[in-house]
PDB file of N, CA and C in Angstrom:
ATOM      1  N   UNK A   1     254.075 156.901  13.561  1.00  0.00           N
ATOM      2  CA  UNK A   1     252.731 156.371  13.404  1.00  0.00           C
ATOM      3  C   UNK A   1     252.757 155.025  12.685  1.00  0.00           C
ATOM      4  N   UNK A   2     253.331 155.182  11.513  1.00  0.00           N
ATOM      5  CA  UNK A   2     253.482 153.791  10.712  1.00  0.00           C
ATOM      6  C   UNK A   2     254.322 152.315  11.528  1.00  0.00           C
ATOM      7  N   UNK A   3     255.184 152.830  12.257  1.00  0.00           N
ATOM      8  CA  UNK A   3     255.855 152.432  13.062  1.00  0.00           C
ATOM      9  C   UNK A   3     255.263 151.639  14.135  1.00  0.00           C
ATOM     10  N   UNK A   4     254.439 152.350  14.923  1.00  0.00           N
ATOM     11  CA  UNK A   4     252.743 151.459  16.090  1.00  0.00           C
ATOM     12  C   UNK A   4     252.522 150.846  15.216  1.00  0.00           C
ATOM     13  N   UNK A   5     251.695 151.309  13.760  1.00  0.00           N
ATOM     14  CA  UNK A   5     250.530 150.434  13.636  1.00  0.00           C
ATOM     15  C   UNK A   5     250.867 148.962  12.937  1.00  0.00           C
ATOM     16  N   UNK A   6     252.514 149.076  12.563  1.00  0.00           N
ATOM     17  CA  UNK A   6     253.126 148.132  12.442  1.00  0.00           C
ATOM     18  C   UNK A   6     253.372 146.838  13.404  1.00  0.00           C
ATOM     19  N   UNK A   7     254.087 147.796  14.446  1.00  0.00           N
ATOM     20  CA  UNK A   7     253.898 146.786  15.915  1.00  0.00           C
ATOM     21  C   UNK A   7     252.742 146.144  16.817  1.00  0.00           C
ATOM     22  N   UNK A   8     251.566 147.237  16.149  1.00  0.00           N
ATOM     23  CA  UNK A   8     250.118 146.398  17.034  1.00  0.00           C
ATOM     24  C   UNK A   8     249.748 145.545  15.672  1.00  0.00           C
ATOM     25  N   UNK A   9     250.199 145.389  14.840  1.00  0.00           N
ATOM     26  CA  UNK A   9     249.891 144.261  13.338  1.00  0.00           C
ATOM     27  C   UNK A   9     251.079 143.106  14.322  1.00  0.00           C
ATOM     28  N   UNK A  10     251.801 143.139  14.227  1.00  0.00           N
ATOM     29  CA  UNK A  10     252.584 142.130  14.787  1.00  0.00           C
ATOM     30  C   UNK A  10     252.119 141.098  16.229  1.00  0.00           C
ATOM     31  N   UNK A  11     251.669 142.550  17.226  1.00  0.00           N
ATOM     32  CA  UNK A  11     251.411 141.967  18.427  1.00  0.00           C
ATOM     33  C   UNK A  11     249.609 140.928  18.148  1.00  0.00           C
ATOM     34  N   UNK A  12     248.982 141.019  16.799  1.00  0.00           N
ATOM     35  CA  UNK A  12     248.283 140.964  16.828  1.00  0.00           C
ATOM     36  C   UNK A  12     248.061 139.891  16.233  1.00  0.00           C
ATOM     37  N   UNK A  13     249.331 139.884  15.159  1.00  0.00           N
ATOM     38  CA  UNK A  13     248.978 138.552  14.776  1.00  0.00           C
ATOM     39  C   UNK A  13     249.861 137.243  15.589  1.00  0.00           C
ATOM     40  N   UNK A  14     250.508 137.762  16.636  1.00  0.00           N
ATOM     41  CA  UNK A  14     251.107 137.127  17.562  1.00  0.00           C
ATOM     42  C   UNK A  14     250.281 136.036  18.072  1.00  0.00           C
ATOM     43  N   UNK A  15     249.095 137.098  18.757  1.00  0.00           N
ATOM     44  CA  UNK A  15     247.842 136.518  19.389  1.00  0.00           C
ATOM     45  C   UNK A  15     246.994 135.700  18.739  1.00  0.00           C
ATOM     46  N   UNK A  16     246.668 135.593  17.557  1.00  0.00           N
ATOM     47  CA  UNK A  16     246.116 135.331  16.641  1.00  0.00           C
ATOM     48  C   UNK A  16     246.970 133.692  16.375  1.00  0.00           C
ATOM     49  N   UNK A  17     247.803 133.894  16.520  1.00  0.00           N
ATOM     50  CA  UNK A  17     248.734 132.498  15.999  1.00  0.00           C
ATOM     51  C   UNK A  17     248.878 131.569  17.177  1.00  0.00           C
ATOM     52  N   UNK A  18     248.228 131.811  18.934  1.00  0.00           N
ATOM     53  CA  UNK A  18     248.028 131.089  19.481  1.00  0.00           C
ATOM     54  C   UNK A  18     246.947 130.147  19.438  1.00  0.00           C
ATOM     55  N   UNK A  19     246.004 130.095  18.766  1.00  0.00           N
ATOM     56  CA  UNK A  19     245.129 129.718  18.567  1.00  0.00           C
ATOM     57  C   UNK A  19     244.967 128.854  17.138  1.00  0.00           C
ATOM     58  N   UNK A  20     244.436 127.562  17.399  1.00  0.00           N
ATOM     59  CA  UNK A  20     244.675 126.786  16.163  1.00  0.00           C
ATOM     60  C   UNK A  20     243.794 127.627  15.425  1.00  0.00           C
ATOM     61  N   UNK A  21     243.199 127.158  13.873  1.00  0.00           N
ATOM     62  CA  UNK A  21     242.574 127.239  12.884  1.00  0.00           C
ATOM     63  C   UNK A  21     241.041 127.082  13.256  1.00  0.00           C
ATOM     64  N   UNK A  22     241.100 126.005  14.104  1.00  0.00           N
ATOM     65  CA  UNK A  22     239.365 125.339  14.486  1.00  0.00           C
ATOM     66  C   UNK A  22     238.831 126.153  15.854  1.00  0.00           C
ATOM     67  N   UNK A  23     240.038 126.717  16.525  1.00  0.00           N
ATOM     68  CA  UNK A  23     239.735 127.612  17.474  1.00  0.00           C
ATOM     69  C   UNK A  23     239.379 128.563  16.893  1.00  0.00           C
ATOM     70  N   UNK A  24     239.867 129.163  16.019  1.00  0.00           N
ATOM     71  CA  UNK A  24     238.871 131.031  15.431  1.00  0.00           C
ATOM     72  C   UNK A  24     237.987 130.246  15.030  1.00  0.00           C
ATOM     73  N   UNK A  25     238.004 129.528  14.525  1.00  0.00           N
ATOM     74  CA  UNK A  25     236.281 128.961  13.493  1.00  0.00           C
ATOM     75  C   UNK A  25     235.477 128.953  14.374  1.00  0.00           C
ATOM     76  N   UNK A  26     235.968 128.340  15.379  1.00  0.00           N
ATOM     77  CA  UNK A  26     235.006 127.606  16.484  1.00  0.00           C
ATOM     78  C   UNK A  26     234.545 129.453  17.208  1.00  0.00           C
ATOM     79  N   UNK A  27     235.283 129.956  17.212  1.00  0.00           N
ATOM     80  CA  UNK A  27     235.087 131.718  18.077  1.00  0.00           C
ATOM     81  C   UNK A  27     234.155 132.440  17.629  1.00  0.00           C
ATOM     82  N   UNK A  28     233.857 132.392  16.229  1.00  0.00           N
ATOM     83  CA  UNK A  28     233.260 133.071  15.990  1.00  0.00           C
ATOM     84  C   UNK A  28     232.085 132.200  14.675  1.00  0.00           C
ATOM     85  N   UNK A  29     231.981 131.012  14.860  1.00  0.00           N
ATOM     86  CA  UNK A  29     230.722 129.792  13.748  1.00  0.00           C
ATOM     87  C   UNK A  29     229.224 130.927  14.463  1.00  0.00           C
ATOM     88  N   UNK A  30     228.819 130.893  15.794  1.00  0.00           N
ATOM     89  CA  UNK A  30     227.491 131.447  16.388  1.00  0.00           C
ATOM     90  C   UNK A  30     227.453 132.519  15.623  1.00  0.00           C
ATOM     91  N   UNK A  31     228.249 133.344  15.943  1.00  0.00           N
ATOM     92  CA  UNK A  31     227.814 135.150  15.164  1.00  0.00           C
ATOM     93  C   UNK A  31     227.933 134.937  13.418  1.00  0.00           C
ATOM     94  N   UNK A  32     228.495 133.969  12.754  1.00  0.00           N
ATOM     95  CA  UNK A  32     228.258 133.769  11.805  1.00  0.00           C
ATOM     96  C   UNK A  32     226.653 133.126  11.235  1.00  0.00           C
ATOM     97  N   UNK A  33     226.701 132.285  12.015  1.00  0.00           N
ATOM     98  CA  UNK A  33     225.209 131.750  11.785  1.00  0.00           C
ATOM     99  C   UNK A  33     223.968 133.119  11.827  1.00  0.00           C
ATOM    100  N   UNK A  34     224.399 133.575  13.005  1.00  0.00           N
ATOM    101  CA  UNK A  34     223.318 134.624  13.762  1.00  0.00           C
ATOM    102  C   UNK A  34     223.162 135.760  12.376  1.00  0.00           C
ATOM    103  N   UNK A  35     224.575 136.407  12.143  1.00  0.00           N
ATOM    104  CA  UNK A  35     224.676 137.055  10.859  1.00  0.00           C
ATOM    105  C   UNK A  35     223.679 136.375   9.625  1.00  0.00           C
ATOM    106  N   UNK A  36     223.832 135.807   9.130  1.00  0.00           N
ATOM    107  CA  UNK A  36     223.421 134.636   8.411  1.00  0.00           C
ATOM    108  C   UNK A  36     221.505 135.016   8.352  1.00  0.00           C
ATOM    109  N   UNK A  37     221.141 134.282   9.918  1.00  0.00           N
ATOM    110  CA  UNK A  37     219.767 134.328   9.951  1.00  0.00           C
ATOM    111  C   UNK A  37     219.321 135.758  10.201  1.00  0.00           C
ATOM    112  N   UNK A  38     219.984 136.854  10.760  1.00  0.00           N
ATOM    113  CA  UNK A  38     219.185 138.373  10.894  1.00  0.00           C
ATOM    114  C   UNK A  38     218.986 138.578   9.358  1.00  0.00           C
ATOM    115  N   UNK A  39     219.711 138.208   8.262  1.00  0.00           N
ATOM    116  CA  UNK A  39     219.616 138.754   6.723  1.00  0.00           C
ATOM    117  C   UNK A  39     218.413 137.872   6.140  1.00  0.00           C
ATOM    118  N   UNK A  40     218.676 136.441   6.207  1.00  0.00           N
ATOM    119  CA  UNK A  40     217.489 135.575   5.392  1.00  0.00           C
ATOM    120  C   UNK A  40     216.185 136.109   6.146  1.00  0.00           C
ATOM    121  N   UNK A  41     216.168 135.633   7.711  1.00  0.00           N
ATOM    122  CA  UNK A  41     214.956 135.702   8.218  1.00  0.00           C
ATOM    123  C   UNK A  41     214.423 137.493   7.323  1.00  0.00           C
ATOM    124  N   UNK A  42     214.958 138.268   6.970  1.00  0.00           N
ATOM    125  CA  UNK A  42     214.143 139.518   6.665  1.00  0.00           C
ATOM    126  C   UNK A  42     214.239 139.371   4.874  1.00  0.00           C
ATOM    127  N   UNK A  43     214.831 138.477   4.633  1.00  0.00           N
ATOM    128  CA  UNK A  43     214.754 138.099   2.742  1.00  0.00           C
ATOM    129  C   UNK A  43     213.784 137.885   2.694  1.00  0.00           C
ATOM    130  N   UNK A  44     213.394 136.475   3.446  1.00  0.00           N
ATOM    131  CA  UNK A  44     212.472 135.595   3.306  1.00  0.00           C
ATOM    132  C   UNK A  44     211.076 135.670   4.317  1.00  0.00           C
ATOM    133  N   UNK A  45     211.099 136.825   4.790  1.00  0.00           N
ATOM    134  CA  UNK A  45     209.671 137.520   5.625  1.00  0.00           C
ATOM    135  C   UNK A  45     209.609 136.118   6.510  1.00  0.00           C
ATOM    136  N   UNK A  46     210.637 135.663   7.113  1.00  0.00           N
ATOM    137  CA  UNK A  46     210.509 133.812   7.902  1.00  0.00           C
ATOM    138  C   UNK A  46     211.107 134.029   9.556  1.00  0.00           C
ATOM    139  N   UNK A  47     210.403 134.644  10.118  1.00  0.00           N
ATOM    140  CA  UNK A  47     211.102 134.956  11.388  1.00  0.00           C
ATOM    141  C   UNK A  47     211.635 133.768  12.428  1.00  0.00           C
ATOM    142  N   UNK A  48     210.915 132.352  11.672  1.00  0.00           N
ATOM    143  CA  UNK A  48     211.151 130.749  11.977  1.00  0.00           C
ATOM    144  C   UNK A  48     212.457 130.159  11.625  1.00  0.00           C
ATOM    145  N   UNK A  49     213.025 130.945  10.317  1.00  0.00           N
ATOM    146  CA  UNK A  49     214.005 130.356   9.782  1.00  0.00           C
ATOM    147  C   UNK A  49     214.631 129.662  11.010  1.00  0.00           C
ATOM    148  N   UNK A  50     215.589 128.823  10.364  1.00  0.00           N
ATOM    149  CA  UNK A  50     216.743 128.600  11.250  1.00  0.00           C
ATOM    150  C   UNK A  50     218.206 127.881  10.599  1.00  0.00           C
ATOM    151  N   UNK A  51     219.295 128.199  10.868  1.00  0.00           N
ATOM    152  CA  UNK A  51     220.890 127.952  10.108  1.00  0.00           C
ATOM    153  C   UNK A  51     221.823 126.756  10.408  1.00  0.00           C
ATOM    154  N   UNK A  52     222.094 126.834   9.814  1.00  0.00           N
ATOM    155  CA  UNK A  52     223.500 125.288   9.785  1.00  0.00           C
ATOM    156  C   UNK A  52     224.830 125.613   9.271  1.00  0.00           C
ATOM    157  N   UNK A  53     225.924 125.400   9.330  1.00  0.00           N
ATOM    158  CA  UNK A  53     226.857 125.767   8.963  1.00  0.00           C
ATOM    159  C   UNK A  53     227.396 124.846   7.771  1.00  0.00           C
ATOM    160  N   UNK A  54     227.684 124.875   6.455  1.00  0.00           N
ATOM    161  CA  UNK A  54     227.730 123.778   6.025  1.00  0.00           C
ATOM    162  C   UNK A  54     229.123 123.678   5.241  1.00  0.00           C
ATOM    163  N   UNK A  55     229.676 124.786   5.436  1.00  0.00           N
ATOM    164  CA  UNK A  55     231.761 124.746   5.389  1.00  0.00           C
ATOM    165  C   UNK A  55     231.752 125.733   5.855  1.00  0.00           C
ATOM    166  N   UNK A  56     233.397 125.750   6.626  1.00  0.00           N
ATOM    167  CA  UNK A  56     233.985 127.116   6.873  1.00  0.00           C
ATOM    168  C   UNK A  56     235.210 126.917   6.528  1.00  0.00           C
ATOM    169  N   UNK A  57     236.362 127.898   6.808  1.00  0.00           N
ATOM    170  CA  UNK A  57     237.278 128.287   6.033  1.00  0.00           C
ATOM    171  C   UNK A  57     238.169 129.440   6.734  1.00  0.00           C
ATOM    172  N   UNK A  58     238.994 129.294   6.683  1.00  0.00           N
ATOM    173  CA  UNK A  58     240.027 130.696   7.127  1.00  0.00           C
ATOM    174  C   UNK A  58     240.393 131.060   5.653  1.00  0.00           C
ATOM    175  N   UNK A  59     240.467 131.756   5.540  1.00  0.00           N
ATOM    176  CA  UNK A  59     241.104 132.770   3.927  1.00  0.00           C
ATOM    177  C   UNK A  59     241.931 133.573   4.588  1.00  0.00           C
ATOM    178  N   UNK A  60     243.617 133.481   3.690  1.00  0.00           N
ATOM    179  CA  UNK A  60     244.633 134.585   4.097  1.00  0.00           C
ATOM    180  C   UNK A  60     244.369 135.674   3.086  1.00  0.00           C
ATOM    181  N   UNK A  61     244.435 136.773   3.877  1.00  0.00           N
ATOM    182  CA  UNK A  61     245.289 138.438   2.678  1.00  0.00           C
ATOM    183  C   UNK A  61     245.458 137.742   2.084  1.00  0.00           C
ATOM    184  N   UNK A  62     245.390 138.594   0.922  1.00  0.00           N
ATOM    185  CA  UNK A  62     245.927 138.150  -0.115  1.00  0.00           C
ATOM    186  C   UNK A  62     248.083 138.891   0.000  1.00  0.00           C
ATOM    187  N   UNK A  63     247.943 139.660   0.489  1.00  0.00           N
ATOM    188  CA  UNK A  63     248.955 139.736   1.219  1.00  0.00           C
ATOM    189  C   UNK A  63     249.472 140.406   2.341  1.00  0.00           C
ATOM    190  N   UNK A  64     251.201 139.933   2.413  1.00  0.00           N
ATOM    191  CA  UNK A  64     251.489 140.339   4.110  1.00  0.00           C
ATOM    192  C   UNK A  64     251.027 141.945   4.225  1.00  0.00           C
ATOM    193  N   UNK A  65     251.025 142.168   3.759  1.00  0.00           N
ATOM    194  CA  UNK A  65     251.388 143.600   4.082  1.00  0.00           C
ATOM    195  C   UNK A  65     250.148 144.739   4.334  1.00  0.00           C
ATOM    196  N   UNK A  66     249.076 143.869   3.286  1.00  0.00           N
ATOM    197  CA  UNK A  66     247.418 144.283   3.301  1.00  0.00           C
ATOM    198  C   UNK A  66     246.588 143.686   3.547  1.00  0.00           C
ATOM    199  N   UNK A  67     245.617 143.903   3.930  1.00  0.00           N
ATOM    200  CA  UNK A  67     244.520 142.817   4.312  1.00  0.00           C
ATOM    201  C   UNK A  67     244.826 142.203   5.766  1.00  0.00           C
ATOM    202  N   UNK A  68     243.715 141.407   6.094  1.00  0.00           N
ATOM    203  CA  UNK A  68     243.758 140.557   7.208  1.00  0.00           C
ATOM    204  C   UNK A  68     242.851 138.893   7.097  1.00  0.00           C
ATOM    205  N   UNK A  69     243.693 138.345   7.498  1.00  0.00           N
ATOM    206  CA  UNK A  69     242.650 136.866   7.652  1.00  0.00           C
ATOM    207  C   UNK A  69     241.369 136.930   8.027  1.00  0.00           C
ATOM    208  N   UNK A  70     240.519 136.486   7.259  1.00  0.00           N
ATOM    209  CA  UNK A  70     238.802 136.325   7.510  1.00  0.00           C
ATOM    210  C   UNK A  70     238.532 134.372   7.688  1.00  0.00           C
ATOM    211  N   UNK A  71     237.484 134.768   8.587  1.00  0.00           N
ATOM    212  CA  UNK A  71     237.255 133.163   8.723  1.00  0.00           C
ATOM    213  C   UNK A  71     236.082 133.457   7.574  1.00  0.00           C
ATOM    214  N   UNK A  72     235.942 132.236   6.763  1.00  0.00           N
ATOM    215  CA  UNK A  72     234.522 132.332   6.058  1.00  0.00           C
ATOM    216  C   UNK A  72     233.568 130.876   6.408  1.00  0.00           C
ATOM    217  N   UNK A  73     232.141 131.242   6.177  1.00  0.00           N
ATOM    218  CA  UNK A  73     231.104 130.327   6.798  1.00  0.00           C
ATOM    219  C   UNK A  73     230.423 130.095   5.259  1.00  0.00           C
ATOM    220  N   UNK A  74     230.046 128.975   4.853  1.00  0.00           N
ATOM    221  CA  UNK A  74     228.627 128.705   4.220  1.00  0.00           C
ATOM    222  C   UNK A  74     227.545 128.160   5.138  1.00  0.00           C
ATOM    223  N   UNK A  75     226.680 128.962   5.187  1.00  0.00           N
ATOM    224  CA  UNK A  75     225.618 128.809   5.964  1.00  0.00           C
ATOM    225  C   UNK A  75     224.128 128.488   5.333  1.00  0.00           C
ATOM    226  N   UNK A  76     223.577 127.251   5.615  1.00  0.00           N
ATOM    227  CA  UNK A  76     222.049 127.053   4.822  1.00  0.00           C
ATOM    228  C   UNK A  76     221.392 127.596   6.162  1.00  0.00           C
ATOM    229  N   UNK A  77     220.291 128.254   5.070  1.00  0.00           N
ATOM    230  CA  UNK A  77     218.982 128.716   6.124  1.00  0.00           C
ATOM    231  C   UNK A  77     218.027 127.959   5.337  1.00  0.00           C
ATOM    232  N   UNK A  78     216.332 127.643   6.621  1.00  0.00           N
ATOM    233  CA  UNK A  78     215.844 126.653   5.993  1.00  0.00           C
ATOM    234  C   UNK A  78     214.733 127.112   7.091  1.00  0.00           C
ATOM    235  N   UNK A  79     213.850 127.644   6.422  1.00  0.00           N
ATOM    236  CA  UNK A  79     212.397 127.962   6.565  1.00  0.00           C
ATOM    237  C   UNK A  79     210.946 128.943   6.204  1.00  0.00           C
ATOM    238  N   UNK A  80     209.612 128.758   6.235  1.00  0.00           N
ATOM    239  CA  UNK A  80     208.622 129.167   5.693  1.00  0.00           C
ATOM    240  C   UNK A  80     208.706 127.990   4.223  1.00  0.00           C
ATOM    241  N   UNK A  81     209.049 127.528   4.064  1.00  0.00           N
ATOM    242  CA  UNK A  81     209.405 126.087   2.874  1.00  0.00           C
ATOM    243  C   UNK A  81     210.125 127.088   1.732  1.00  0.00           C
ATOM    244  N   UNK A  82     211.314 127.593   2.359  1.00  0.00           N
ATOM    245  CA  UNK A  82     212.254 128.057   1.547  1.00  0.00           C
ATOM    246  C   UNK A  82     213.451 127.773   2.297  1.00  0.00           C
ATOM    247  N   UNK A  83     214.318 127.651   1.379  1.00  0.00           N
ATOM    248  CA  UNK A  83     215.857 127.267   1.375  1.00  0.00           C
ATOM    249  C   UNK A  83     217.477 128.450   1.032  1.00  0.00           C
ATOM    250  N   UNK A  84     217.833 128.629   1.848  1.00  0.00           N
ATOM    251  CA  UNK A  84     218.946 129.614   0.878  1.00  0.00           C
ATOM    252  C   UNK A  84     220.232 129.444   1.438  1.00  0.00           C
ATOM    253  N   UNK A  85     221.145 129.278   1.087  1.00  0.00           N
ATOM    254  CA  UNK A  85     222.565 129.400   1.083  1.00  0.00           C
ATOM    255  C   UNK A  85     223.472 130.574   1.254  1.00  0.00           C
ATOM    256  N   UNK A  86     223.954 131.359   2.291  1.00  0.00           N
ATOM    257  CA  UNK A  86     224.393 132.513   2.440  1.00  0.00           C
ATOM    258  C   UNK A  86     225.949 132.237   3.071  1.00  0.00           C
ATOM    259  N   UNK A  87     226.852 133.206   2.699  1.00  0.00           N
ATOM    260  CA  UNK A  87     228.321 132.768   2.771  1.00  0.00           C
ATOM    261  C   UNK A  87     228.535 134.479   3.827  1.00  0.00           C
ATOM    262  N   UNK A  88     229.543 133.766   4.780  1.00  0.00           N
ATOM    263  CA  UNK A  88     229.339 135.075   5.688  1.00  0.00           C
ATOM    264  C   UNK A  88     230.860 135.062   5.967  1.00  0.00           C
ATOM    265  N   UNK A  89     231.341 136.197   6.197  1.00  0.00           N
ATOM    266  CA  UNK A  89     232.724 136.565   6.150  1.00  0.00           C
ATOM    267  C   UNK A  89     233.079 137.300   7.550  1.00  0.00           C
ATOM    268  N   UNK A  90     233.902 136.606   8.150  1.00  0.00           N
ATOM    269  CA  UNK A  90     234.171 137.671   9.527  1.00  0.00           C
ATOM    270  C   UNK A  90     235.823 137.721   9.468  1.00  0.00           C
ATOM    271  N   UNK A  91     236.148 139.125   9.413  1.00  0.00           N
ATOM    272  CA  UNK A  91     237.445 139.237   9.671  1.00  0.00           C
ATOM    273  C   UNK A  91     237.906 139.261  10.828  1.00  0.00           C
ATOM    274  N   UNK A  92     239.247 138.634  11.300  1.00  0.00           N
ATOM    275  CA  UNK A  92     239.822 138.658  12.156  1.00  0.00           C
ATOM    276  C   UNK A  92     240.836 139.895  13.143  1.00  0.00           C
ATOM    277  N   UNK A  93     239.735 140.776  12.798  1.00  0.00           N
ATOM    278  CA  UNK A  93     240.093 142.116  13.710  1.00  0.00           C
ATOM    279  C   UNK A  93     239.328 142.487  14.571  1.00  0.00           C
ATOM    280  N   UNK A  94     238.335 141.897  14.809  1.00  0.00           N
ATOM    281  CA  UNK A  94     237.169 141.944  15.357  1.00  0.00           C
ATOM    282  C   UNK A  94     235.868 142.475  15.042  1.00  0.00           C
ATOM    283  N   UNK A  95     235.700 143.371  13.643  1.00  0.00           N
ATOM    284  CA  UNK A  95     234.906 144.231  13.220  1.00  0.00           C
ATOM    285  C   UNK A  95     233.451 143.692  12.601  1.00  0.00           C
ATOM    286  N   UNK A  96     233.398 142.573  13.222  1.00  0.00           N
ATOM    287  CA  UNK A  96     232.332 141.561  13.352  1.00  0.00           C
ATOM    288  C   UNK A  96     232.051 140.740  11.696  1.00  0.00           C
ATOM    289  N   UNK A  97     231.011 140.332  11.513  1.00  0.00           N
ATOM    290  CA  UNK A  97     230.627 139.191  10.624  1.00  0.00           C
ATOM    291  C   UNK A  97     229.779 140.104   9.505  1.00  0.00           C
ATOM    292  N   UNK A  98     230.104 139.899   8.337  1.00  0.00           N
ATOM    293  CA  UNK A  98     229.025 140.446   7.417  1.00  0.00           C
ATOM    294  C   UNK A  98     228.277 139.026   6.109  1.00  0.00           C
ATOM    295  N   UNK A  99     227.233 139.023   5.759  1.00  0.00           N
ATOM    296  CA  UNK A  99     226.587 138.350   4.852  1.00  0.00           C
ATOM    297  C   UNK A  99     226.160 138.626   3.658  1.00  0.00           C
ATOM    298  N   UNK A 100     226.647 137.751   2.801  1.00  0.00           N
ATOM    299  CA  UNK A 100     226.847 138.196   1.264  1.00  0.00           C
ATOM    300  C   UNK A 100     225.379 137.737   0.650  1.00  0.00           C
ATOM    301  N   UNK A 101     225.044 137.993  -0.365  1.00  0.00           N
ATOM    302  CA  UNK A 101     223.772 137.704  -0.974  1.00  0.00           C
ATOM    303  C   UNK A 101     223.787 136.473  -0.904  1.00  0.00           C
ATOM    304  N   UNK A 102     222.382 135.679  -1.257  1.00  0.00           N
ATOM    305  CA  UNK A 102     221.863 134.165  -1.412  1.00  0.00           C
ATOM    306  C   UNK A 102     222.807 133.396  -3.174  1.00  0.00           C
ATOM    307  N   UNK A 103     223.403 132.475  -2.709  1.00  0.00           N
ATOM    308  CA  UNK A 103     224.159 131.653  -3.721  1.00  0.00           C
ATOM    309  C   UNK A 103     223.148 131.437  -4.305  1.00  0.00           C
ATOM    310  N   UNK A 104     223.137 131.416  -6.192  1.00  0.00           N
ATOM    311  CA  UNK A 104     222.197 130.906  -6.827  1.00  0.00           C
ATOM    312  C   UNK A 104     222.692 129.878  -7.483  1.00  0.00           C
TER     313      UNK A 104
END
């Protein structure tokens, strides 16, 4: 067992390493944004809002052996005449995008 899940970690980050840095960013910036605005738009009762990306980032594990690379987004949302800053994290396993509270 340890043995597979070793070899589909390998084959995976195989795949993963064809692809530059700006290619995952670029794969998954939309569902980050989208993440982003399903959370503010219901913070901020603003079903108008709308997002920008304003850094992203690949972050490694912290190591080989645990964890997996996450792309990370800072994302401004900007509407109802409110403003908020939300940082959204998608790991690179596919298990989609999640959004962290509003930066104060």
């Amino acid at each position: 067992m340890k043995g597979q899940i070793l070899v589909a970690t390998i084959c995976l980050a195989g795949l993963a390493g064809c692809q530059s840095t700006d290619q995952q960013l670029d794969a998954q910036q939309q569902q980050a944004v989208d993440t982003a605005l399903q959370r503010v738009k219901f913070d901020m009762n603003c079903p108008s809002a709308t997002g920008q990306v304003l850094s992203r980032q690949m972050i490694q594990p912290v190591s080989m052996r645990f964890g997996i690379e996450r792309a990370e987004y800072t994302v401004g949302v900007e509407g109802c005449g409110q403003r908020q800053t939300i940082v959204v994290v998608c790991p690179q396993d596919g298990s989609g995008c999640f959004a962290g509270g509003p930066r104060q």
